[in-house]
Structures are given as C-alpha cells and as structure tokens.
N, C-alpha and C. Protein backbone atom coordinates (compact mmCIF):
# COMPACT_ATOMS: atom_id res chain seq x y z
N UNK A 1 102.13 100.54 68.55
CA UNK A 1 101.33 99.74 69.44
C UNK A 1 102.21 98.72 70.15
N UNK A 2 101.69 98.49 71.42
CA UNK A 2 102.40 97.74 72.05
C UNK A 2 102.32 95.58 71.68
N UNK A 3 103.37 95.40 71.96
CA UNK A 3 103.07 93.97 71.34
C UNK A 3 103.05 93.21 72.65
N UNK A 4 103.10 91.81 72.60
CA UNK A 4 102.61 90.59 73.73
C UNK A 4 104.10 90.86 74.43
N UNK A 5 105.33 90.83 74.06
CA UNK A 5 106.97 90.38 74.24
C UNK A 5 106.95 92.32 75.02
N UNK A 6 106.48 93.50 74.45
CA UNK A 6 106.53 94.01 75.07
C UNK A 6 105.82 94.65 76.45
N UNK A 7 104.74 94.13 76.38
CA UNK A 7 103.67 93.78 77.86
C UNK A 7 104.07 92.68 78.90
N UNK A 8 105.21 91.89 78.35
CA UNK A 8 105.85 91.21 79.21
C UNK A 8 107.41 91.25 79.75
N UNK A 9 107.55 92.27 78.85
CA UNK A 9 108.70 93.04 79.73
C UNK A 9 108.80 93.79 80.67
N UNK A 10 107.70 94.80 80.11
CA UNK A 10 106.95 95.58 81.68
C UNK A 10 106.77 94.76 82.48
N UNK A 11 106.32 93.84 82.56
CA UNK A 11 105.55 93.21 83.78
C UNK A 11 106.72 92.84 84.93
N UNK A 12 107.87 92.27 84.15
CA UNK A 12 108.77 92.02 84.95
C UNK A 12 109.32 93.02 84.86
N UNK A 13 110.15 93.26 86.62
CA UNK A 13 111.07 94.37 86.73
C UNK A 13 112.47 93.65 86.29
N UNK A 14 113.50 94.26 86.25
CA UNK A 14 115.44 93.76 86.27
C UNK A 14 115.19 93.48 87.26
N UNK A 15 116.03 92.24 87.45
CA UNK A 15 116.56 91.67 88.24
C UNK A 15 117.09 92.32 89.21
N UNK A 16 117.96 93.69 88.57
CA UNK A 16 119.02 94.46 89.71
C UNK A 16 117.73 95.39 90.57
N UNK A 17 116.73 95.50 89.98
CA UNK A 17 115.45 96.17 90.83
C UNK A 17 114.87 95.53 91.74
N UNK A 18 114.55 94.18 91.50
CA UNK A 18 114.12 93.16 92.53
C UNK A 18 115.54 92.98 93.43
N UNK A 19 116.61 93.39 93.50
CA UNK A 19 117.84 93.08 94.47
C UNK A 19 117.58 94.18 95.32
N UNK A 20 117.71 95.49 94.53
CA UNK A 20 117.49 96.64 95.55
C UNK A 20 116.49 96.77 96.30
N UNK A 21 115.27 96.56 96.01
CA UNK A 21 113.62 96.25 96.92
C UNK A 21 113.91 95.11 97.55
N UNK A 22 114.87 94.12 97.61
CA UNK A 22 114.67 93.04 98.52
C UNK A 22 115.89 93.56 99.77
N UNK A 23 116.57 93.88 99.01
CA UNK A 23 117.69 94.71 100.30
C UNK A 23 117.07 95.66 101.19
N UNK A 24 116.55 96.45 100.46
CA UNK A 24 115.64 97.95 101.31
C UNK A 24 114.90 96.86 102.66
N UNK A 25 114.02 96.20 101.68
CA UNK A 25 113.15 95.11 102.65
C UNK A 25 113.69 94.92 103.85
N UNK A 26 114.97 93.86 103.23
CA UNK A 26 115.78 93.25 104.80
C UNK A 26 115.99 93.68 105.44
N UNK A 27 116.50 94.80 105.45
CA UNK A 27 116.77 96.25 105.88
C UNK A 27 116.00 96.47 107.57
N UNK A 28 114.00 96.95 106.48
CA UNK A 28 113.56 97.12 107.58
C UNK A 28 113.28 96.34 108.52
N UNK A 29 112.99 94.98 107.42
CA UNK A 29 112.98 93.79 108.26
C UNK A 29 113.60 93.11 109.80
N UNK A 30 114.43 93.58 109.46
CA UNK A 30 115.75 93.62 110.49
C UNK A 30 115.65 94.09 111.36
N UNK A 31 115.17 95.97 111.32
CA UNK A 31 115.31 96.69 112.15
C UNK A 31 113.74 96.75 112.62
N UNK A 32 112.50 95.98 112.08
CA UNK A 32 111.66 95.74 112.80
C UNK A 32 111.60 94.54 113.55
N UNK A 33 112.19 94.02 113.57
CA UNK A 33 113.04 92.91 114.50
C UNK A 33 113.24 93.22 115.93
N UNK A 34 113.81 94.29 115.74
CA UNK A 34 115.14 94.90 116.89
C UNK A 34 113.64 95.30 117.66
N UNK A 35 112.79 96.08 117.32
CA UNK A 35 111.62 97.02 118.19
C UNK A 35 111.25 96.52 119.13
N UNK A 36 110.51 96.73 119.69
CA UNK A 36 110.04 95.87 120.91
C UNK A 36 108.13 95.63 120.49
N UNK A 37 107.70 94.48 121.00
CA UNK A 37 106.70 93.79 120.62
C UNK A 37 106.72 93.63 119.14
N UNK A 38 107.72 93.90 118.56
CA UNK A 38 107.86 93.47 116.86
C UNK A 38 108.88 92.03 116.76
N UNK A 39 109.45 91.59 117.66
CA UNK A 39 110.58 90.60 117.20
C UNK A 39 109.93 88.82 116.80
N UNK A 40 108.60 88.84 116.95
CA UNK A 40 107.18 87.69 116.41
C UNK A 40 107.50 87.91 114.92
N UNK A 41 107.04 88.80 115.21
CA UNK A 41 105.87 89.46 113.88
C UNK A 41 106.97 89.55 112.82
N UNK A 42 108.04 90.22 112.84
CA UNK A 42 108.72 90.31 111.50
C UNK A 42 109.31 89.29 111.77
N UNK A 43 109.68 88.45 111.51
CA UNK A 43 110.46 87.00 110.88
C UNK A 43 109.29 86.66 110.24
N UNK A 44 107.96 86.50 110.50
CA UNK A 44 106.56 86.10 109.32
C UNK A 44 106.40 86.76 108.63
N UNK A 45 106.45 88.38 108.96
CA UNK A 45 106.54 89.22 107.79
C UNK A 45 107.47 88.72 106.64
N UNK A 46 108.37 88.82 107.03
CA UNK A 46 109.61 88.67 106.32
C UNK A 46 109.20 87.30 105.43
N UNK A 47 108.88 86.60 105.64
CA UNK A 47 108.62 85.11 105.12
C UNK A 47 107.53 85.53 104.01
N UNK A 48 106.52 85.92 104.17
CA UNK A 48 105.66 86.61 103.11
C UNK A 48 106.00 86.93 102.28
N UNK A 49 106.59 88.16 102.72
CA UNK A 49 106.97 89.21 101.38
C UNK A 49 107.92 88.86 100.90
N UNK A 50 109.30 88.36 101.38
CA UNK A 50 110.37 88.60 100.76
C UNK A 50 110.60 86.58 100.55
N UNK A 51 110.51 86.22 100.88
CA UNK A 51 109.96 84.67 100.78
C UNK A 51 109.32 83.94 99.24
N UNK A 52 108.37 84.44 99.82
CA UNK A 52 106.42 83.55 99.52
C UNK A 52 106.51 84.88 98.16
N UNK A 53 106.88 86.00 98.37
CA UNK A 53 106.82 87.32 97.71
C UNK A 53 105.21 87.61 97.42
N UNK A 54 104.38 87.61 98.34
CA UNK A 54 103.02 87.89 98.67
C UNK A 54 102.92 89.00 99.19
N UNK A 55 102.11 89.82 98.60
CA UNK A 55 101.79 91.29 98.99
C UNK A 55 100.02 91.31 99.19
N UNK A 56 99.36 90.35 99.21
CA UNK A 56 97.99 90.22 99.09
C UNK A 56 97.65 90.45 100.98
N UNK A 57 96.89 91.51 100.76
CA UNK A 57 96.66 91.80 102.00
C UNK A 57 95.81 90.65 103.01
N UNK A 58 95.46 89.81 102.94
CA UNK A 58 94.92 88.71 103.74
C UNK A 58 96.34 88.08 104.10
N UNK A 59 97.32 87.67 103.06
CA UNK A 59 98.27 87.23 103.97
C UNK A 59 99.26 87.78 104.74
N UNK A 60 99.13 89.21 104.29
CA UNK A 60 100.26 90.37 105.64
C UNK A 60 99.06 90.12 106.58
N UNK A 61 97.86 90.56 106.86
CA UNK A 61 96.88 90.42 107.89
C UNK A 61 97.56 89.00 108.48
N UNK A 62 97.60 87.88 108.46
CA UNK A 62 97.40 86.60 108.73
C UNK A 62 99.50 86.63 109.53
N UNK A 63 100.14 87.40 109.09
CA UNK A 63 101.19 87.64 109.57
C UNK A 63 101.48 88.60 110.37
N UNK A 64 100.67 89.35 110.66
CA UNK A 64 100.84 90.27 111.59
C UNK A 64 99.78 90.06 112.28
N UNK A 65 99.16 89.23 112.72
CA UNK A 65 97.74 88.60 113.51
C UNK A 65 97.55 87.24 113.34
N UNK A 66 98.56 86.18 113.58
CA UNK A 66 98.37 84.94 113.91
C UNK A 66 97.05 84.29 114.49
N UNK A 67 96.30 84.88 115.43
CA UNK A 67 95.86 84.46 116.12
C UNK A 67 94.71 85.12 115.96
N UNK A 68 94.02 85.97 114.96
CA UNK A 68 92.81 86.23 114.79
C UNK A 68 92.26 85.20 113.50
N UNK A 69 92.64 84.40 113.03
CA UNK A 69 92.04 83.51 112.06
C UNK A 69 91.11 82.78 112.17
C-alpha cells in the first residue's frame, strides 16, 4: 500500500522534468512570438504558464483574450 511520503513523491515531478517541459515551453513560446498576430499574446502566455505556472483554463482564456473580461 501506498504511504503519505509516497503520494508525495508522485505528485512532484524531478526537477530535471520540470527543466525539460519548461525548455520545450520556451521553445514554443518563442516561436509563437515570431507568428504574426501572435507577438501580444505569447509574452502573457508565457507569464502564465511558465511564470505564475497556471494551467487553469480561465487564466490561459484571460491571456489569450485580454479584452473579453
């Protein structure tokens, strides 16, 4: 059976996992940057997720739609 110390190991990923998902991120981040009518929008993206590290869909909505609030 699983214990408390091991339900809280799962929960967190390694460190070296949260490096590689934040790289991938920047990544697209970056290159949704470059797009055209995207160069707003991802720098807030970016602030969210890789930031704030918020994945709750009201605040990607609220970052990719400033102005419907």
């Amino acid at each position: 059976m699983g214990t408390a110390e091991d339900k809280d190991k799962v929960a967190e990923p390694p460190a070296k996992v949260k490096s590689v998902a934040a790289t991938i991120l920047g990544e697209f981040f970056e290159t949704l940057e470059k797009e055209e009518g995207f160069g707003e929008i991802a720098p807030r993206l970016r602030k969210v997720v890789l930031e704030d590290g918020v994945f709750a869909e009201s605040s990607v909505r609220a970052a990719l739609f400033p102005d419907a609030s």
